[in-house]
N, C-alpha and C. Protein backbone atom coordinates (compact mmCIF):
# COMPACT_ATOMS: atom_id res chain seq x y z
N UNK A 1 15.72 -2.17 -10.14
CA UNK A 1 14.80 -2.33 -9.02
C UNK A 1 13.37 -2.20 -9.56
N UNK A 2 12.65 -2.75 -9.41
CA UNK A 2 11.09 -3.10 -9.60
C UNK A 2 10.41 -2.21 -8.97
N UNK A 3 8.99 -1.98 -9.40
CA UNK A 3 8.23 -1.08 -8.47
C UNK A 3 8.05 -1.57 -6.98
N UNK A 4 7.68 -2.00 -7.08
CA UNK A 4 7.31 -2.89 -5.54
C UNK A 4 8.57 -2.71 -4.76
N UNK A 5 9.88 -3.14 -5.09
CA UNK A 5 11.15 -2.91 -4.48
C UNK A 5 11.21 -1.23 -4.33
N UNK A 6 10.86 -0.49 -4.66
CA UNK A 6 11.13 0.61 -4.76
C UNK A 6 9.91 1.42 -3.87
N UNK A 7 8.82 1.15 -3.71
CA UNK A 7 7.97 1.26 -2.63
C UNK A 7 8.10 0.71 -1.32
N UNK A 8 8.56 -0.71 -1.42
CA UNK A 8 8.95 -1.00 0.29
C UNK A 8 10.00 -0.09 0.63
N UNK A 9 11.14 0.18 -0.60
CA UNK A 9 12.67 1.08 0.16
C UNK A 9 12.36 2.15 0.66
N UNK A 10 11.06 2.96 -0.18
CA UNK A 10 10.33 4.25 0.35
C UNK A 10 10.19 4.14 1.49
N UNK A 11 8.93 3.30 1.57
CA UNK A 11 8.20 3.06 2.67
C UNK A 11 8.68 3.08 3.84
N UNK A 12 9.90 2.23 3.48
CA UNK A 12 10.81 1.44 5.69
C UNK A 12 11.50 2.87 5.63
N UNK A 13 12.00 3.43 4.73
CA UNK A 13 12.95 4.54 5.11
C UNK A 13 12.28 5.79 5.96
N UNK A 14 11.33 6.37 5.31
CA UNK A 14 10.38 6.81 5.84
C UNK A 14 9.58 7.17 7.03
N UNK A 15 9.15 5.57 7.14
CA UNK A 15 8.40 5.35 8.46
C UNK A 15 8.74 4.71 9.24
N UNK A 16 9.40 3.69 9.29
CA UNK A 16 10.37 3.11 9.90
C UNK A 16 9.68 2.09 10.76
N UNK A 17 8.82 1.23 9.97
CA UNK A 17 7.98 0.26 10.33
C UNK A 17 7.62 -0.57 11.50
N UNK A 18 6.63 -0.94 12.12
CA UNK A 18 6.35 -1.85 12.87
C UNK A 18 6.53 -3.41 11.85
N UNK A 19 5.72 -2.88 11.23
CA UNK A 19 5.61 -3.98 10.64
C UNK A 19 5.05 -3.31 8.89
N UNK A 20 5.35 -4.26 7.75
CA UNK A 20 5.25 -3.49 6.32
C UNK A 20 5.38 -4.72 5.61
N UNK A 21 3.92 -4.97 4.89
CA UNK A 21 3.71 -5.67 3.51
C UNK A 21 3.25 -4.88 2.14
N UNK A 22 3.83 -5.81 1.05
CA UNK A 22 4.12 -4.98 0.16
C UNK A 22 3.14 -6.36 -0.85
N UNK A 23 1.99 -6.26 -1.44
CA UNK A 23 1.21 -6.95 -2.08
C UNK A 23 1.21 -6.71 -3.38
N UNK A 24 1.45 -7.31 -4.29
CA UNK A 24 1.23 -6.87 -5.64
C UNK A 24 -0.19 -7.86 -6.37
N UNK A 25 -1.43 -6.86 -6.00
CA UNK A 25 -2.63 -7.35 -6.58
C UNK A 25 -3.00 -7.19 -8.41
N UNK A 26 -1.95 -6.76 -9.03
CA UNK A 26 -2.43 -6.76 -10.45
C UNK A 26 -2.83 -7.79 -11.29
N UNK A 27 -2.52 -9.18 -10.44
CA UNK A 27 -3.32 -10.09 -11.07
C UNK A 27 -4.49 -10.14 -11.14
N UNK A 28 -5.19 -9.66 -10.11
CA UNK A 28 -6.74 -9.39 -9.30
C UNK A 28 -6.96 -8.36 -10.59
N UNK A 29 -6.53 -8.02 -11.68
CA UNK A 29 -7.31 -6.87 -12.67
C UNK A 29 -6.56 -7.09 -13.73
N UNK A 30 -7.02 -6.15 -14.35
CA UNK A 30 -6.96 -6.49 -15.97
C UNK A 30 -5.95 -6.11 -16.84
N UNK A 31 -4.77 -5.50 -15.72
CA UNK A 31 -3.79 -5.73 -15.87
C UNK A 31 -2.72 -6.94 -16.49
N UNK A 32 -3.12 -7.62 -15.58
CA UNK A 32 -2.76 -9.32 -15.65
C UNK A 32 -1.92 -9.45 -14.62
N UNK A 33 -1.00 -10.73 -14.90
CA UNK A 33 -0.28 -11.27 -14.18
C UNK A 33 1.13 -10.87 -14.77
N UNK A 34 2.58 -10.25 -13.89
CA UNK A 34 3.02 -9.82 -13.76
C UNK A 34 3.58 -8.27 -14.38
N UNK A 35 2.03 -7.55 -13.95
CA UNK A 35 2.41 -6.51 -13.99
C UNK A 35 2.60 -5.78 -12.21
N UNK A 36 2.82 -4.75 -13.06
CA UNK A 36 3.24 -3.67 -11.62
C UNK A 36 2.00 -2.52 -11.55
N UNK A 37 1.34 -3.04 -11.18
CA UNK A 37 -0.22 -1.51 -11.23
C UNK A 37 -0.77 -1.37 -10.18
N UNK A 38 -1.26 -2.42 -9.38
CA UNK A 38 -2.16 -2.54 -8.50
C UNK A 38 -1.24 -3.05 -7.32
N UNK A 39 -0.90 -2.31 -5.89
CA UNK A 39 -0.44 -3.12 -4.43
C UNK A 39 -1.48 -2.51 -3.34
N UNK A 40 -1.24 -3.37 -3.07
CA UNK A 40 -1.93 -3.52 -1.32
C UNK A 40 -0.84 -2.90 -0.14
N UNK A 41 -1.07 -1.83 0.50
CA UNK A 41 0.02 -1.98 1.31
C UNK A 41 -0.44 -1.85 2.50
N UNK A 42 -0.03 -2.85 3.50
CA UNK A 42 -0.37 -2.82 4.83
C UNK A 42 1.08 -2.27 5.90
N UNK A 43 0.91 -1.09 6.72
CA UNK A 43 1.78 -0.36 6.94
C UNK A 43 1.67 -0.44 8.54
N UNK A 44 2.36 -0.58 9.53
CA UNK A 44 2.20 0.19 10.90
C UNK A 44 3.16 0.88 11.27
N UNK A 45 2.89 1.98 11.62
CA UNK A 45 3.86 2.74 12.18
C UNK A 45 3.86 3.83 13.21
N UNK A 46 4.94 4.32 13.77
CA UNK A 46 4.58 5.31 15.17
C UNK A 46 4.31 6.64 14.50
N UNK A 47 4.83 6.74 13.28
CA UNK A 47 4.09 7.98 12.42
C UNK A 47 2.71 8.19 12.19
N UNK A 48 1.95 7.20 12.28
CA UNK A 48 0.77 7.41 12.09
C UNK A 48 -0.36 8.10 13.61
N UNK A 49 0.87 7.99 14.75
CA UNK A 49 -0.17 8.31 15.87
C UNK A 49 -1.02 9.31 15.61
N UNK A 50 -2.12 9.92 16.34
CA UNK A 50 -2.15 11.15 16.38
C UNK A 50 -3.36 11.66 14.85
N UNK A 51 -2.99 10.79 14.05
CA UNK A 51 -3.25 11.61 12.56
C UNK A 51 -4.81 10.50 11.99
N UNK A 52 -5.52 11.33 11.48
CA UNK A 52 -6.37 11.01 10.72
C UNK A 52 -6.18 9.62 9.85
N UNK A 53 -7.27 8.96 9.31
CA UNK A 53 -6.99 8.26 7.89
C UNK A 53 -6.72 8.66 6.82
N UNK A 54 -7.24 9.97 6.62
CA UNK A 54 -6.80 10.94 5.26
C UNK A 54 -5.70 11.39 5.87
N UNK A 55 -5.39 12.20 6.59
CA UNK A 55 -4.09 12.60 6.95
C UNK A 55 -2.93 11.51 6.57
N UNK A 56 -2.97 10.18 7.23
CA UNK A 56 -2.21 9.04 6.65
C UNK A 56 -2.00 8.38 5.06
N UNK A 57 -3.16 8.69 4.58
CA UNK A 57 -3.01 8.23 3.33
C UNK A 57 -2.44 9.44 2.34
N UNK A 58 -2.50 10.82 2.54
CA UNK A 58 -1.68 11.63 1.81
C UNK A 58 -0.22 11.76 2.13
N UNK A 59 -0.28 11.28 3.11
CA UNK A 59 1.54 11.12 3.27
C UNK A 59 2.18 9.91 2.48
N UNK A 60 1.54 9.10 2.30
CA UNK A 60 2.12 8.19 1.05
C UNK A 60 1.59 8.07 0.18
N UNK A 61 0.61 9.17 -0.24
CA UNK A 61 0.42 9.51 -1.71
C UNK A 61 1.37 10.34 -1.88
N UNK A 62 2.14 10.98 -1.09
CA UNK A 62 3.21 12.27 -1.60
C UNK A 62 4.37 11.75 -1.52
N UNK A 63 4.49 11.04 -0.79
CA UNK A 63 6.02 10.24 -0.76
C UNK A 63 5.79 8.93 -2.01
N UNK A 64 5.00 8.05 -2.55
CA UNK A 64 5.10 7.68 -3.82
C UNK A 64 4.41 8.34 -4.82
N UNK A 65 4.48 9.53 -5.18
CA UNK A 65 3.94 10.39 -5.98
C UNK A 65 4.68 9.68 -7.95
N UNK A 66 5.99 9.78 -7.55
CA UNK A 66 6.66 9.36 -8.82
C UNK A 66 6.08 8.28 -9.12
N UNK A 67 6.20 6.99 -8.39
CA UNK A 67 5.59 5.83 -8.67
C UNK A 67 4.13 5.84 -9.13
N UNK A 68 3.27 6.59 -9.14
CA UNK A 68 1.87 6.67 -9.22
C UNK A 68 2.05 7.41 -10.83
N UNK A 69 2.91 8.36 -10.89
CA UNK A 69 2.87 9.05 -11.91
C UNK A 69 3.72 7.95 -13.19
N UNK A 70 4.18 6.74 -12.64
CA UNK A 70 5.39 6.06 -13.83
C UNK A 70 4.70 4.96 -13.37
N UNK A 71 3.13 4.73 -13.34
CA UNK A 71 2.54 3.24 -14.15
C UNK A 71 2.01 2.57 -12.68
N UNK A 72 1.97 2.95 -11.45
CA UNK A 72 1.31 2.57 -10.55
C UNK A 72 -0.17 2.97 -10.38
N UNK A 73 -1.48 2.29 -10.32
CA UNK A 73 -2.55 2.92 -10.82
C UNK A 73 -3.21 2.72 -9.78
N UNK A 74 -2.80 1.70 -8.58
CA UNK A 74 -3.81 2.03 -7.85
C UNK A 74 -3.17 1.21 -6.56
N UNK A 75 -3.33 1.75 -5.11
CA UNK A 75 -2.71 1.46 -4.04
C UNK A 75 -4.09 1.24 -3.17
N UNK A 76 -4.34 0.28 -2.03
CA UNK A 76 -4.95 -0.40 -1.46
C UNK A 76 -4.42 0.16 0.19
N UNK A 77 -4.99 0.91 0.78
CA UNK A 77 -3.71 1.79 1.75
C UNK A 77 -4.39 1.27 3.06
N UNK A 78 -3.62 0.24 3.93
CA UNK A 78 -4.26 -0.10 5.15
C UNK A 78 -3.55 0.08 5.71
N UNK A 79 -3.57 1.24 6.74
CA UNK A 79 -2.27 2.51 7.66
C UNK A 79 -2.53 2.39 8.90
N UNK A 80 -1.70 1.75 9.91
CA UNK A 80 -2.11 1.93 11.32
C UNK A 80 -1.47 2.13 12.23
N UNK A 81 -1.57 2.76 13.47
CA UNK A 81 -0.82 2.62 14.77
C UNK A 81 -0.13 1.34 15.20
N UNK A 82 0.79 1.69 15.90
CA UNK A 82 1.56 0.36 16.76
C UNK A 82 0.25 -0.14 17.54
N UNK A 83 -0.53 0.37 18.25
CA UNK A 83 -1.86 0.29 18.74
C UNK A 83 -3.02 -0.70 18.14
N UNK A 84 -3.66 0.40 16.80
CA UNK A 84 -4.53 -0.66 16.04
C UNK A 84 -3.79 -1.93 15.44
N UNK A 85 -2.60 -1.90 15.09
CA UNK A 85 -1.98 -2.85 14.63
C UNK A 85 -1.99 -4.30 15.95
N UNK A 86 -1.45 -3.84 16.98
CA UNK A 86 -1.88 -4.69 17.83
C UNK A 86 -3.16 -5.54 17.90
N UNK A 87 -4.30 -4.30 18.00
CA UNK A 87 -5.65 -4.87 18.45
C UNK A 87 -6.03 -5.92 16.98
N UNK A 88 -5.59 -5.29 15.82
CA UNK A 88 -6.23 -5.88 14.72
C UNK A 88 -6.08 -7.15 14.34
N UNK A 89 -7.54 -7.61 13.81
CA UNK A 89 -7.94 -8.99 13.87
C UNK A 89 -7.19 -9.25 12.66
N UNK A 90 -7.96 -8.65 11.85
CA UNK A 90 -6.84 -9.33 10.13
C UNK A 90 -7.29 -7.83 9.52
N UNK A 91 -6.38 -8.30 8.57
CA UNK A 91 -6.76 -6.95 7.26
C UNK A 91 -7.53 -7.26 6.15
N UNK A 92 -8.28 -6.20 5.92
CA UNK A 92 -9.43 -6.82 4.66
C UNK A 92 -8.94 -7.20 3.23
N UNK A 93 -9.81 -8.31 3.01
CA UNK A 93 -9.26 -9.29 1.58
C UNK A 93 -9.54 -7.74 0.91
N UNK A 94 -8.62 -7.74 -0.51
CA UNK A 94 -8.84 -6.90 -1.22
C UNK A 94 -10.48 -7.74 -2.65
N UNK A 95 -10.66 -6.73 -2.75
CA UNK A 95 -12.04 -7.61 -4.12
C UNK A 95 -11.29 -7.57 -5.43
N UNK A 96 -11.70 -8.93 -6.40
CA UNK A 96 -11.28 -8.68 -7.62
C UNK A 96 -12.16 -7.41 -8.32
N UNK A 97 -11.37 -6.88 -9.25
CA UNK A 97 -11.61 -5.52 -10.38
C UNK A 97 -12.73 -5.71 -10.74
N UNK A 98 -13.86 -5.28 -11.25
CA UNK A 98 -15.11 -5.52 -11.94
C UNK A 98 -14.73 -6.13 -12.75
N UNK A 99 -13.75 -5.61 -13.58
CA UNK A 99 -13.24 -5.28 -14.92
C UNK A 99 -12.64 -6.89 -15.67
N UNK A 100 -11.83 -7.36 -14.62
CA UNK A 100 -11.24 -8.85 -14.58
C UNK A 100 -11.91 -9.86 -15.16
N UNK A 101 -10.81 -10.09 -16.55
CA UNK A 101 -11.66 -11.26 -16.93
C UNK A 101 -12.26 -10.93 -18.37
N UNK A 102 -12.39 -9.72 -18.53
CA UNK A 102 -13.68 -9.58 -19.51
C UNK A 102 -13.08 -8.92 -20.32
């Protein structure tokens, strides 16, 4: 199982999704192209009511803790209510790396 496979299985088990994309931006850096370093994850869920943006984003820094520690370097965390998920227009493009390229 791949990283990415292994973060969505986290993820749905977990939270038990509205809705859950799983982006793998390491082409966007200097990584390259098919590595496993860099995802985007766009999440909604009824877990998130109630709770902060930091509050939300340390709950899946602690639940993929291993993955971060075995070569995942950087997560893109767009966390929302069944609510904002509704209202929301789109989710923000991620930017290429400074670094990219050079």
């Amino acid at each position: 199982m791949n990283k990415q496979q292994q973060i969505t299985l986290l993820l749905q088990q977990e939270f038990s999704p509205l809705h859950l994309e799983i982006i793998n931006e390491s082409h966007m850096h200097s990584s390259g192209k098919g590595a496993e370093s860099h995802f985007k994850v766009i999440l909604a869920s009824e877990r998130f009511v109630g709770m902060r943006a930091v509050a939300r984003h340390r709950l899946i820094y602690q639940l993929l803790a291993d993955q971060l520690a075995a070569g995942v370097h950087a997560l893109a965390l767009h966390l929302y209510t069944p609510e904002e998920w509704q209202n929301l227009q789109e989710v923000p493009a991620s930017p290429n790396c400074m670094g990219h390229g050079q």
